[in-house]
C-alpha atoms as a PDB file:
ATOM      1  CA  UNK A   1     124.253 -47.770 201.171  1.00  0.00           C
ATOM      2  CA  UNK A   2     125.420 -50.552 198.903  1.00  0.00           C
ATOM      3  CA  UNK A   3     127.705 -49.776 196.603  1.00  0.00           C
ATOM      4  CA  UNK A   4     125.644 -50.873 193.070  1.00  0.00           C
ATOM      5  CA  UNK A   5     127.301 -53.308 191.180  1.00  0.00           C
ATOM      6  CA  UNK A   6     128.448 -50.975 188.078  1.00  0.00           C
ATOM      7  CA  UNK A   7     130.296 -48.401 190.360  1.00  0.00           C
ATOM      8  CA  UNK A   8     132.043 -51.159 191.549  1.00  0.00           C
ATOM      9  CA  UNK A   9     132.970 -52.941 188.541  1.00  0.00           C
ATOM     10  CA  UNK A  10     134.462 -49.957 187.096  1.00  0.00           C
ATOM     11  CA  UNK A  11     136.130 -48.524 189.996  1.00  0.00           C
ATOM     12  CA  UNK A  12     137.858 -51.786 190.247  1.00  0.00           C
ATOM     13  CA  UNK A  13     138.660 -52.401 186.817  1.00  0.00           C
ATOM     14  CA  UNK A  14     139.994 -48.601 186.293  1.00  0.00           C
ATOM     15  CA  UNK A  15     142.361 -49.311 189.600  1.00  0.00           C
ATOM     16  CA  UNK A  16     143.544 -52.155 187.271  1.00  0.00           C
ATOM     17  CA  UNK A  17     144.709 -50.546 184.175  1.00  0.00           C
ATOM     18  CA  UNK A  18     146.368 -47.820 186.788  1.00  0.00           C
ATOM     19  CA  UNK A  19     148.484 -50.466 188.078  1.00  0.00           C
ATOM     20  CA  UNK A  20     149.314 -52.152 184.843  1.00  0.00           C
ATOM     21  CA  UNK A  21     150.305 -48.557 182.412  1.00  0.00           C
ATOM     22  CA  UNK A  22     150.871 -45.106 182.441  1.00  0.00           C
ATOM     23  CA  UNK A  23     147.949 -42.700 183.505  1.00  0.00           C
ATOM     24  CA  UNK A  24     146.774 -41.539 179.797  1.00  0.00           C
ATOM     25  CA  UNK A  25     146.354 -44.799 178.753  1.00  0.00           C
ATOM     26  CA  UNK A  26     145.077 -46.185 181.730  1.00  0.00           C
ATOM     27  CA  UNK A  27     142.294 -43.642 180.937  1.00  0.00           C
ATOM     28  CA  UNK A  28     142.016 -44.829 177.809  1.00  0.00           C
ATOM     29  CA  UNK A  29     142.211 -48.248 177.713  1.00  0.00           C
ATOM     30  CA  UNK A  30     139.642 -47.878 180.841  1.00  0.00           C
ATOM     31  CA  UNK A  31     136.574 -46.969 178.303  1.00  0.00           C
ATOM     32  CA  UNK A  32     137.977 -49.376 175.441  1.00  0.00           C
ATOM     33  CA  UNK A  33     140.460 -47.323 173.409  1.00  0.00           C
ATOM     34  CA  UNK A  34     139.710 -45.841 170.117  1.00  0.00           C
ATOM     35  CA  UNK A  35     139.956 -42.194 172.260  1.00  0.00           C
ATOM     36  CA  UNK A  36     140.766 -39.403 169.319  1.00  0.00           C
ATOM     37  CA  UNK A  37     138.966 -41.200 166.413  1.00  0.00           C
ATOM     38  CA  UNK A  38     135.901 -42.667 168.474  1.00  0.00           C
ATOM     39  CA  UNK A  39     135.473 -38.996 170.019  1.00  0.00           C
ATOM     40  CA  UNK A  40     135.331 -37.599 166.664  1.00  0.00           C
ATOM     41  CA  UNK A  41     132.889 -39.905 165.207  1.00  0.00           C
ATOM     42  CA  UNK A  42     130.601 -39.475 168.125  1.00  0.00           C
ATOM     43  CA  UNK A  43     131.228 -35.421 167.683  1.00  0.00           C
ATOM     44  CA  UNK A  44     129.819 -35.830 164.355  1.00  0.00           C
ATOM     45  CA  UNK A  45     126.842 -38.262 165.170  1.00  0.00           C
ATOM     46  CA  UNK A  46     125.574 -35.725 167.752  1.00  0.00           C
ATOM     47  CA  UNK A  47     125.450 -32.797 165.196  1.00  0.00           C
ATOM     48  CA  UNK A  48     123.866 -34.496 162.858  1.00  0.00           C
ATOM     49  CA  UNK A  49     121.461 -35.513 165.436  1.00  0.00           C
ATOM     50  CA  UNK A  50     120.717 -31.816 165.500  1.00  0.00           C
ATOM     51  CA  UNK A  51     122.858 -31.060 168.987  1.00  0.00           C
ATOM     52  CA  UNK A  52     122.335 -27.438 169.072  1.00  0.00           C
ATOM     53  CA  UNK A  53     125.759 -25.413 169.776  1.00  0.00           C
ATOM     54  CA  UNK A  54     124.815 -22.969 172.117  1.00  0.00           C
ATOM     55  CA  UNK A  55     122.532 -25.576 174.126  1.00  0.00           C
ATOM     56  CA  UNK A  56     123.357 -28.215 177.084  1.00  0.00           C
ATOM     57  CA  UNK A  57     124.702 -31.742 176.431  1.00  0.00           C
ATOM     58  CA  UNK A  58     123.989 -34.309 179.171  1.00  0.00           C
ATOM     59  CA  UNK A  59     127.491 -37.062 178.632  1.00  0.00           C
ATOM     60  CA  UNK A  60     125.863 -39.838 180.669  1.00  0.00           C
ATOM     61  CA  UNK A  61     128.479 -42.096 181.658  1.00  0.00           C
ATOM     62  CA  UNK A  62     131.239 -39.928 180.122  1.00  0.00           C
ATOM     63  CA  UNK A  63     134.240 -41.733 181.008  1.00  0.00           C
ATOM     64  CA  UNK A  64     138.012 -40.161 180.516  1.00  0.00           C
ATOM     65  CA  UNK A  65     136.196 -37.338 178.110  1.00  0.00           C
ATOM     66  CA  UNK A  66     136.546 -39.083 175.025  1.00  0.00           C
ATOM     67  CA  UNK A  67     133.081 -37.306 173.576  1.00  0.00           C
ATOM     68  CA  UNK A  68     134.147 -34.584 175.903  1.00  0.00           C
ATOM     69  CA  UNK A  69     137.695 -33.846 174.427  1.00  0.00           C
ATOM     70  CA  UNK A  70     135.979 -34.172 171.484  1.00  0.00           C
ATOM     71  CA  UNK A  71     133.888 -31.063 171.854  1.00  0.00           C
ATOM     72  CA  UNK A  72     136.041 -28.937 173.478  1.00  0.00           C
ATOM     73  CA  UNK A  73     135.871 -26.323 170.706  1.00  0.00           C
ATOM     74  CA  UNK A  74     132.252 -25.514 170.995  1.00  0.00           C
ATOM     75  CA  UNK A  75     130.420 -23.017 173.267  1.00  0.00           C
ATOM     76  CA  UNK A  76     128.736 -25.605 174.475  1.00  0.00           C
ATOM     77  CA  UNK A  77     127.314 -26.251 178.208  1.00  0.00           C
ATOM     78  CA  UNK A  78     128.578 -29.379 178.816  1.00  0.00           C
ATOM     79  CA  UNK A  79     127.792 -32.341 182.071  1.00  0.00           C
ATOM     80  CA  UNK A  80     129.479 -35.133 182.511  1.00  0.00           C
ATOM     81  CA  UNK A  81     128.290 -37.741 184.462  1.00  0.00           C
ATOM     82  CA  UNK A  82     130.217 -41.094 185.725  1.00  0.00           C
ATOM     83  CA  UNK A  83     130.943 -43.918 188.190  1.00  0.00           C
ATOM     84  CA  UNK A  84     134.658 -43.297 188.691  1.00  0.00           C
ATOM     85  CA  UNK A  85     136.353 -40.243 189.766  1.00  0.00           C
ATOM     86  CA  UNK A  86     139.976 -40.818 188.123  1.00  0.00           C
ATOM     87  CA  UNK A  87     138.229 -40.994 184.791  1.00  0.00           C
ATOM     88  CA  UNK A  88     135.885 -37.467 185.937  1.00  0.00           C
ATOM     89  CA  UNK A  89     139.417 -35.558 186.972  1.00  0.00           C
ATOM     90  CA  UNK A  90     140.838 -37.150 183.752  1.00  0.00           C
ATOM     91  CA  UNK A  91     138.015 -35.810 181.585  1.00  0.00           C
ATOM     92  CA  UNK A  92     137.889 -32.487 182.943  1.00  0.00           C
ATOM     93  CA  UNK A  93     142.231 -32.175 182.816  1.00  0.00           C
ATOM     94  CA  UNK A  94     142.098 -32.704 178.999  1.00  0.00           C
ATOM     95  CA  UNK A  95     139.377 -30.340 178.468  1.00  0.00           C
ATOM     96  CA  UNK A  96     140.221 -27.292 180.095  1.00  0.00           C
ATOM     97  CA  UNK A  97     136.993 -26.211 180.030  1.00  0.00           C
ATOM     98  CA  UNK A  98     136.360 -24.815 183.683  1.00  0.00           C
ATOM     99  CA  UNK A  99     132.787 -23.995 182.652  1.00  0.00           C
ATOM    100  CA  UNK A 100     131.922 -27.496 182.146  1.00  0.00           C
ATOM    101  CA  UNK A 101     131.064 -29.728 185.030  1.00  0.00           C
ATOM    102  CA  UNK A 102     132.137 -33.447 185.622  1.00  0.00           C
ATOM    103  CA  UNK A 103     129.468 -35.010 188.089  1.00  0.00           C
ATOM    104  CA  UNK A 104     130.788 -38.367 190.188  1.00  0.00           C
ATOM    105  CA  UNK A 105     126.773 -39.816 190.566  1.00  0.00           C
ATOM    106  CA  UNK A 106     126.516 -43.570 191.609  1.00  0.00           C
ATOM    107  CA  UNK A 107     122.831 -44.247 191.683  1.00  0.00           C
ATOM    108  CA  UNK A 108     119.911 -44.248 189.030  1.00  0.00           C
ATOM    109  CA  UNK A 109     119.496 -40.228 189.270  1.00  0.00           C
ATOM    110  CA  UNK A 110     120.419 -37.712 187.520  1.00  0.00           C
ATOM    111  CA  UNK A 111     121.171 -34.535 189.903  1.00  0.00           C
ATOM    112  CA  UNK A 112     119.974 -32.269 187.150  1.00  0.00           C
ATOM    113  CA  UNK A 113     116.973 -29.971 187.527  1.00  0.00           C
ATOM    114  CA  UNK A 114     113.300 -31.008 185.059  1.00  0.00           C
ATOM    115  CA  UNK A 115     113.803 -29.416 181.335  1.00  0.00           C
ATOM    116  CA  UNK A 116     116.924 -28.289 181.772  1.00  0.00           C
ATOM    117  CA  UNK A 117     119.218 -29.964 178.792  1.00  0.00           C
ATOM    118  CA  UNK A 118     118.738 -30.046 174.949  1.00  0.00           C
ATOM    119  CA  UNK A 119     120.523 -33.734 174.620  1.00  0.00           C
ATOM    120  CA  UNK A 120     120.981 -36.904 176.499  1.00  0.00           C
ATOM    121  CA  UNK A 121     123.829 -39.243 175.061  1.00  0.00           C
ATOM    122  CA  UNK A 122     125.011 -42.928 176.457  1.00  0.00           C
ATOM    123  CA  UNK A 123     127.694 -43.902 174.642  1.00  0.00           C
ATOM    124  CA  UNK A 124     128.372 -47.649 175.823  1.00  0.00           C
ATOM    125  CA  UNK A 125     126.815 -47.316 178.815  1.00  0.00           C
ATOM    126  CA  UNK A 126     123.338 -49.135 178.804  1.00  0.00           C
ATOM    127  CA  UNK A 127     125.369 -52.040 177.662  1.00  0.00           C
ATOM    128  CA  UNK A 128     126.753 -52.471 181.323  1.00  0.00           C
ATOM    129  CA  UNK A 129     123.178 -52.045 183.145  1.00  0.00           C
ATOM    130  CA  UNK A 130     120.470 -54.458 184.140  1.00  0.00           C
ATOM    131  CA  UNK A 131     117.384 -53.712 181.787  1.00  0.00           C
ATOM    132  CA  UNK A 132     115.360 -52.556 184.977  1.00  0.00           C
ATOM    133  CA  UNK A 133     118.207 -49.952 185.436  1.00  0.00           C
ATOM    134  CA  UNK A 134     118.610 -48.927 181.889  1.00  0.00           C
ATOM    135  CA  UNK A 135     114.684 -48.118 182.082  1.00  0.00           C
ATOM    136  CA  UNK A 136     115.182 -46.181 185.330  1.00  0.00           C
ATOM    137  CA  UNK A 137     117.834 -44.072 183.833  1.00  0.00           C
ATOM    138  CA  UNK A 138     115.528 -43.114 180.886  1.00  0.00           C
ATOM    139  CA  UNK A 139     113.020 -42.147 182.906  1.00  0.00           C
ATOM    140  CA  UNK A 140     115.869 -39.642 184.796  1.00  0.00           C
ATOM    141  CA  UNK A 141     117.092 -38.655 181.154  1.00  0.00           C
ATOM    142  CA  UNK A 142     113.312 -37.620 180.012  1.00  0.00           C
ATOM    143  CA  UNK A 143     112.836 -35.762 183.048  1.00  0.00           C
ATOM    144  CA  UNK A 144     115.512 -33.660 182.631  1.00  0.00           C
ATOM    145  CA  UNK A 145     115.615 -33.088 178.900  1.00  0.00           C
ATOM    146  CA  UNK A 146     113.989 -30.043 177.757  1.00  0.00           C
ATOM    147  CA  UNK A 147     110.732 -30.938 175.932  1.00  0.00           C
ATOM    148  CA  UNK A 148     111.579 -31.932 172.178  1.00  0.00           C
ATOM    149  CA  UNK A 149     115.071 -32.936 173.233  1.00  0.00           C
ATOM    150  CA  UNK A 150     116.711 -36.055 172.431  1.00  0.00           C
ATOM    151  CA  UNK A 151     118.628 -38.942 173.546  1.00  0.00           C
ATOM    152  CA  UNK A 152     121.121 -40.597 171.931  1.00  0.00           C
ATOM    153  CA  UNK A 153     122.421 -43.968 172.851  1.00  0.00           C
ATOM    154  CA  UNK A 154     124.158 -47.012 171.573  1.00  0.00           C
ATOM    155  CA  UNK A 155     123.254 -50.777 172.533  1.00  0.00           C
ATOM    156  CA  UNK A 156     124.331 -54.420 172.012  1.00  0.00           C
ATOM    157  CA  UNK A 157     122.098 -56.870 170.309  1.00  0.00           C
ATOM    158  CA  UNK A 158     122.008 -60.383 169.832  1.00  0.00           C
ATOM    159  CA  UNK A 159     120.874 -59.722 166.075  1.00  0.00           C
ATOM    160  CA  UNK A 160     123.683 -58.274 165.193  1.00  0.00           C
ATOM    161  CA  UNK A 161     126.136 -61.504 164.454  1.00  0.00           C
ATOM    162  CA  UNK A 162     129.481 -58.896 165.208  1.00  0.00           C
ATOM    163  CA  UNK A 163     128.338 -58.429 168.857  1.00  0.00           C
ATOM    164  CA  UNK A 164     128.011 -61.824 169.867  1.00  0.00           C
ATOM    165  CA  UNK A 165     131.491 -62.076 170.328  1.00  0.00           C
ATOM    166  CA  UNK A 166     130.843 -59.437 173.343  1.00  0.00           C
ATOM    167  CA  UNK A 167     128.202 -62.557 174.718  1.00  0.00           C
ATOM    168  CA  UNK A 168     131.388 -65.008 174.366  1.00  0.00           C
ATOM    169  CA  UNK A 169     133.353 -62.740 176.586  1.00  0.00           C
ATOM    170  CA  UNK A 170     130.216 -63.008 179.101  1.00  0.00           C
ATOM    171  CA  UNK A 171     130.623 -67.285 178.910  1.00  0.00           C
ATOM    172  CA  UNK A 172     134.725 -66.723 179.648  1.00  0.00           C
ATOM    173  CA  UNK A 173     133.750 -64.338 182.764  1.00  0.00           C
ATOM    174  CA  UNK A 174     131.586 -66.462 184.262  1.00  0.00           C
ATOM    175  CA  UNK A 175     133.342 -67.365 187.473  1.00  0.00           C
ATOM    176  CA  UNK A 176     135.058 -63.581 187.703  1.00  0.00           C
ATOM    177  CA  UNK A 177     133.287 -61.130 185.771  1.00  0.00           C
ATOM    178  CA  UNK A 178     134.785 -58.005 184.998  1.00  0.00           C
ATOM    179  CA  UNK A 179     131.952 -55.755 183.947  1.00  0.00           C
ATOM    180  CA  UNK A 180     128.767 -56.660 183.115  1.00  0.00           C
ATOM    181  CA  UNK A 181     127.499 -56.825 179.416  1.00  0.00           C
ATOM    182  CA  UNK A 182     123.914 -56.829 179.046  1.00  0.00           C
ATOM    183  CA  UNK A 183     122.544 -56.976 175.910  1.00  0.00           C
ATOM    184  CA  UNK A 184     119.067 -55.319 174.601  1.00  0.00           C
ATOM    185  CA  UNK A 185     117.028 -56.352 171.957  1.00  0.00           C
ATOM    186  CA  UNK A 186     116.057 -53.705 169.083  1.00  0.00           C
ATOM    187  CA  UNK A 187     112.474 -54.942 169.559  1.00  0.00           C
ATOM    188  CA  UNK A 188     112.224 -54.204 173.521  1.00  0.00           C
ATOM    189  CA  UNK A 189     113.274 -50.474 173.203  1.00  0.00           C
ATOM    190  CA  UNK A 190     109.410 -49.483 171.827  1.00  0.00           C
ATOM    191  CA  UNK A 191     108.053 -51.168 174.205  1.00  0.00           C
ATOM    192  CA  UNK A 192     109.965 -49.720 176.866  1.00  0.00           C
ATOM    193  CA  UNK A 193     109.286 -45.828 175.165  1.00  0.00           C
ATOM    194  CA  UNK A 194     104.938 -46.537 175.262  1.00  0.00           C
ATOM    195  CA  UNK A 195     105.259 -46.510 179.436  1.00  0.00           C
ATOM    196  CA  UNK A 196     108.333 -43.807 179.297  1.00  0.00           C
ATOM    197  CA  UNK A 197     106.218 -41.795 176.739  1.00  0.00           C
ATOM    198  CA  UNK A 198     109.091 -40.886 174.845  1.00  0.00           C
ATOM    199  CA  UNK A 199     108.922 -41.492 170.483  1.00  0.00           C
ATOM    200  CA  UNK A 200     111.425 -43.596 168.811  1.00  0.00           C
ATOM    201  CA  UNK A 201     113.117 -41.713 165.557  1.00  0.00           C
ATOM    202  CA  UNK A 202     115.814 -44.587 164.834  1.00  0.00           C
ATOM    203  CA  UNK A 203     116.992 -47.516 165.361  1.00  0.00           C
ATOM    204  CA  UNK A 204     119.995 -48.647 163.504  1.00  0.00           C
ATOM    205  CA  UNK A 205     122.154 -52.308 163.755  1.00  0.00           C
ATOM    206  CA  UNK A 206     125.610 -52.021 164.933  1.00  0.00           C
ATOM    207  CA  UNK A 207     126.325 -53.486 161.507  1.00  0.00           C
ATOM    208  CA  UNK A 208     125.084 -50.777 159.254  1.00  0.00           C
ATOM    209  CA  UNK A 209     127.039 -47.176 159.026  1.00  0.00           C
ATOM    210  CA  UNK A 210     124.814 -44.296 160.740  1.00  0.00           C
ATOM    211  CA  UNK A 211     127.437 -41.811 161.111  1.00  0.00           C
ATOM    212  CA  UNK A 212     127.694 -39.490 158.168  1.00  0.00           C
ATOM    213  CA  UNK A 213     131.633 -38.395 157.822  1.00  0.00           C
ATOM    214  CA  UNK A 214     132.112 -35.062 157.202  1.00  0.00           C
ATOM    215  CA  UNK A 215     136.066 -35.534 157.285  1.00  0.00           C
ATOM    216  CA  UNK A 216     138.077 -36.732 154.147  1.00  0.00           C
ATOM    217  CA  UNK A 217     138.615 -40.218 154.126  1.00  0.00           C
ATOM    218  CA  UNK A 218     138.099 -43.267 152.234  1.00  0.00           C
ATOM    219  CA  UNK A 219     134.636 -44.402 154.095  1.00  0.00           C
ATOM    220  CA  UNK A 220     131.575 -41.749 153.542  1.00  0.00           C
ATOM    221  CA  UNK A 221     129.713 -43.301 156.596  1.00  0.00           C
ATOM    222  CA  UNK A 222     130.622 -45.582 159.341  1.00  0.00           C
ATOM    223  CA  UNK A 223     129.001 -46.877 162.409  1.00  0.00           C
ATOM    224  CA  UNK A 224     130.464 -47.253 166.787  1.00  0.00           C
ATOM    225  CA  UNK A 225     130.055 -50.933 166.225  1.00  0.00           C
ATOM    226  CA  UNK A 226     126.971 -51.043 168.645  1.00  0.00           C
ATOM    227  CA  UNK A 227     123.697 -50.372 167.615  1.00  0.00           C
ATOM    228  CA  UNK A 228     122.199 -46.853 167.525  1.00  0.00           C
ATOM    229  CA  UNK A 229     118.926 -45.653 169.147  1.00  0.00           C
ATOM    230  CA  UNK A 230     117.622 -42.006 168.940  1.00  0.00           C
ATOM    231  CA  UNK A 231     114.639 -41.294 170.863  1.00  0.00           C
ATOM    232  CA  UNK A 232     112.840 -38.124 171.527  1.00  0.00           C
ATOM    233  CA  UNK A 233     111.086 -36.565 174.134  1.00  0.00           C
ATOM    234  CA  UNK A 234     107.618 -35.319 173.024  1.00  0.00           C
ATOM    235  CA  UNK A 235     107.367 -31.314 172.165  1.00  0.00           C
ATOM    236  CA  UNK A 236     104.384 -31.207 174.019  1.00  0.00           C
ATOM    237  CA  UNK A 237     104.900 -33.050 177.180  1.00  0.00           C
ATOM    238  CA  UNK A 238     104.285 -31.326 180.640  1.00  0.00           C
ATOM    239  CA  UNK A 239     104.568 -34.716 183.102  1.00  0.00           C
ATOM    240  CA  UNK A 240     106.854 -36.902 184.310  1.00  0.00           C
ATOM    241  CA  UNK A 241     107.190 -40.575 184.014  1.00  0.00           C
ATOM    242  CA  UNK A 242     108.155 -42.639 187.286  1.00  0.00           C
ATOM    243  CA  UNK A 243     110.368 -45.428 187.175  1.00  0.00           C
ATOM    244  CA  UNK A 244     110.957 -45.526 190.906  1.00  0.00           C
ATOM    245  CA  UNK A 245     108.573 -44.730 193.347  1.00  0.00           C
ATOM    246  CA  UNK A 246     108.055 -40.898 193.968  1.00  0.00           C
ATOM    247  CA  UNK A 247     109.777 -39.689 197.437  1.00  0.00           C
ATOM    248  CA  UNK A 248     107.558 -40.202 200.506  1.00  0.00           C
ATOM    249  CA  UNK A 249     105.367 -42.484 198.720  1.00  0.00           C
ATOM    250  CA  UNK A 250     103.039 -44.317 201.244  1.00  0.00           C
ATOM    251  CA  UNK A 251     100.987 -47.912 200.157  1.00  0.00           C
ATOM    252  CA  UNK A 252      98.477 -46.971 202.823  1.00  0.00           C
ATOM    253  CA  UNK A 253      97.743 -43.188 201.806  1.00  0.00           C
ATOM    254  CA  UNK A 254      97.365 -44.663 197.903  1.00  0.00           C
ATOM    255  CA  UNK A 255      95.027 -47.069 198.635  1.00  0.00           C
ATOM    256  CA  UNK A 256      92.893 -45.080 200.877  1.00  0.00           C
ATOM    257  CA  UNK A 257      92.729 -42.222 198.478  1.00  0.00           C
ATOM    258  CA  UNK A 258      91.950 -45.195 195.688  1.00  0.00           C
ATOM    259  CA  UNK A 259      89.706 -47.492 197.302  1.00  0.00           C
ATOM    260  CA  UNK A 260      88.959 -49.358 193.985  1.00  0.00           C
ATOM    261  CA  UNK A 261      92.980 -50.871 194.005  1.00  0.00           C
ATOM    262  CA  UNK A 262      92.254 -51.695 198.113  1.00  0.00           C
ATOM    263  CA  UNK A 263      89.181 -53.525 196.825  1.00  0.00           C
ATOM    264  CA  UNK A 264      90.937 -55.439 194.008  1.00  0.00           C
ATOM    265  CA  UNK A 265      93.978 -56.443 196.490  1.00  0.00           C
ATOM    266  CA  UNK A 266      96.709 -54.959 194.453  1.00  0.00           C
ATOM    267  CA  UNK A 267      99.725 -54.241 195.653  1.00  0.00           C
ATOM    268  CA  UNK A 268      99.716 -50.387 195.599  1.00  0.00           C
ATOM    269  CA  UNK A 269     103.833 -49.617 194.702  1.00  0.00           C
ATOM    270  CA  UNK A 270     103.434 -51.965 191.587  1.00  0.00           C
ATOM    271  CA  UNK A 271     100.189 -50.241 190.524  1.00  0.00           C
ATOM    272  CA  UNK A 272     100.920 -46.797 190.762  1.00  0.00           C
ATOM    273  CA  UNK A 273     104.039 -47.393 188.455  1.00  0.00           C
ATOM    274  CA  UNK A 274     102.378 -49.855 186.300  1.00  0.00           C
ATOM    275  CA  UNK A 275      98.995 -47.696 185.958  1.00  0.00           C
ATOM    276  CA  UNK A 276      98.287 -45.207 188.412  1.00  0.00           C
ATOM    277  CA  UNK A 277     100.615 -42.624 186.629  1.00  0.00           C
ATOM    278  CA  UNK A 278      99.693 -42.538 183.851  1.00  0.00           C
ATOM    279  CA  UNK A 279      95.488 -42.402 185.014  1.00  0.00           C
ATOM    280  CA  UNK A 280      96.469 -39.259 187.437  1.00  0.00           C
ATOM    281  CA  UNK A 281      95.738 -41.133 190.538  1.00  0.00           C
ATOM    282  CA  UNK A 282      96.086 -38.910 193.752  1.00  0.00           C
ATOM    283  CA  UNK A 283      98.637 -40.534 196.120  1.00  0.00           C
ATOM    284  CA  UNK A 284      96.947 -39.194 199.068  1.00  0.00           C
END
């Protein structure tokens, strides 16, 4: 199977900062620094998201642990999921939490069974996906999110003048790019939640504060830098949403248990995701 292109930006540029420093802030420097106060922050943004401390976090793309070290203090049930397995062995060393599980998972799926966590976060990761695969991993986050749950990621957006430095750093890598940085526009992200049937509580630039600080010091609120989205996954909701063809999916089976698509000459992969979903087409 081919390697996808994040696992192997990451692996490589983690293998980098090993060469170049010491192991802790190899780790470190390997998710962008900022470990103790950045972990705290995103501590508080979860609680006051309404992450339940008894209940199961989902840490997609959880890095060296920085949310994870973070949290240690809570009897939480904790998953972290990543591309790299230094930064999974890192996570779980400065945790000491042996109840806790760090997950190396290099595809679009989440090896988690349906309902089973009370919050999704991405922290910085959507911002190194195609928008195809950012979708794809929604779809995997509302599936396994208990109904009601939410996710809770962060974004880059061209609105926001501070992150278009991030899109100069994209011109510079041109000819040897380190990581990609994808960038997704505020507006897009409703659009995206109609097909994933998932609501959209907030939206927030990277430039205004959305954290409230519960620690003494001289700011009341601040902000990651990226932008903030908090969606929801509705109380109500029974199905599932496909963004990748079920298992054992067969054109031939569809469109002989539809004959109205065979009629029309539509391809029968693109309308089952686009449409035939959501009508409760048989696919046999």
């Amino acid at each position: 199977m081919k390697t996808q292109h994040f696992a192997e930006d990451y692996n490589k540029l983690v293998q980098s900062k090993l060469a170049s420093q010491d192991r802790p802030r190899a780790m470190e420097a390997s998710i962008g620094g900022n470990f103790q106060t950045f972990g705290r922050y995103q501590r508080q943004l979860l609680q006051q998201q309404g992450l339940p401390e008894q209940g199961t976090l989902l840490d997609l793309g959880c890095g060296a642990g920085r949310l994870a070290h973070a949290l240690r203090d809570l009897p939480l049930h904790y998953v972290g999921i990543d591309v790299v397995q230094e930064l999974l062995d890192y996570a779980a060393e400065i945790c000491q939490r042996p109840d806790w599980h760090f997950i190396k998972s290099t595809d679009l799926t989440i090896p988690l069974q349906d309902d089973s966590v009370d919050m999704v976060c991405a922290f910085s990761l959507f911002t190194h996906l195609l928008h195809e695969e950012t979708y794809a991993y929604l779809a995997e986050a509302r599936r396994v999110l208990k109904p009601g749950g939410k996710i809770v990621f962060t974004f880059l957006e061209f609105a926001v003048p501070e992150h278009w430095a991030v899109f100069v750093t994209n011109l510079l890598q041109l000819r040897q790019r380190v990581h990609l940085n994808q960038f997704i526009e505020a507006s897009t992200l409703p659009i995206w939640c109609r097909h994933l049937r998932l609501d959209v509580l907030q939206i927030t630039p990277g430039n205004v504060p959305y954290i409230q600080l519960t620690e003494n010091t001289p700011a009341s609120s601040v902000s990651l830098g990226q932008s903030l989205c908090v969606l929801q996954k509705p109380h109500a909701a029974t199905d599932r949403v496909w963004a990748q063809l079920p298992e054992g999916f067969d054109p031939q089976s569809y469109l002989a248990a539809n004959p109205d698509v065979a009629q029309a000459g539509i391809d029968a992969a693109a309308h089952y995701l686009a449409e035939g979903q959501y009508e409760n087409r048989p696919l046999q």
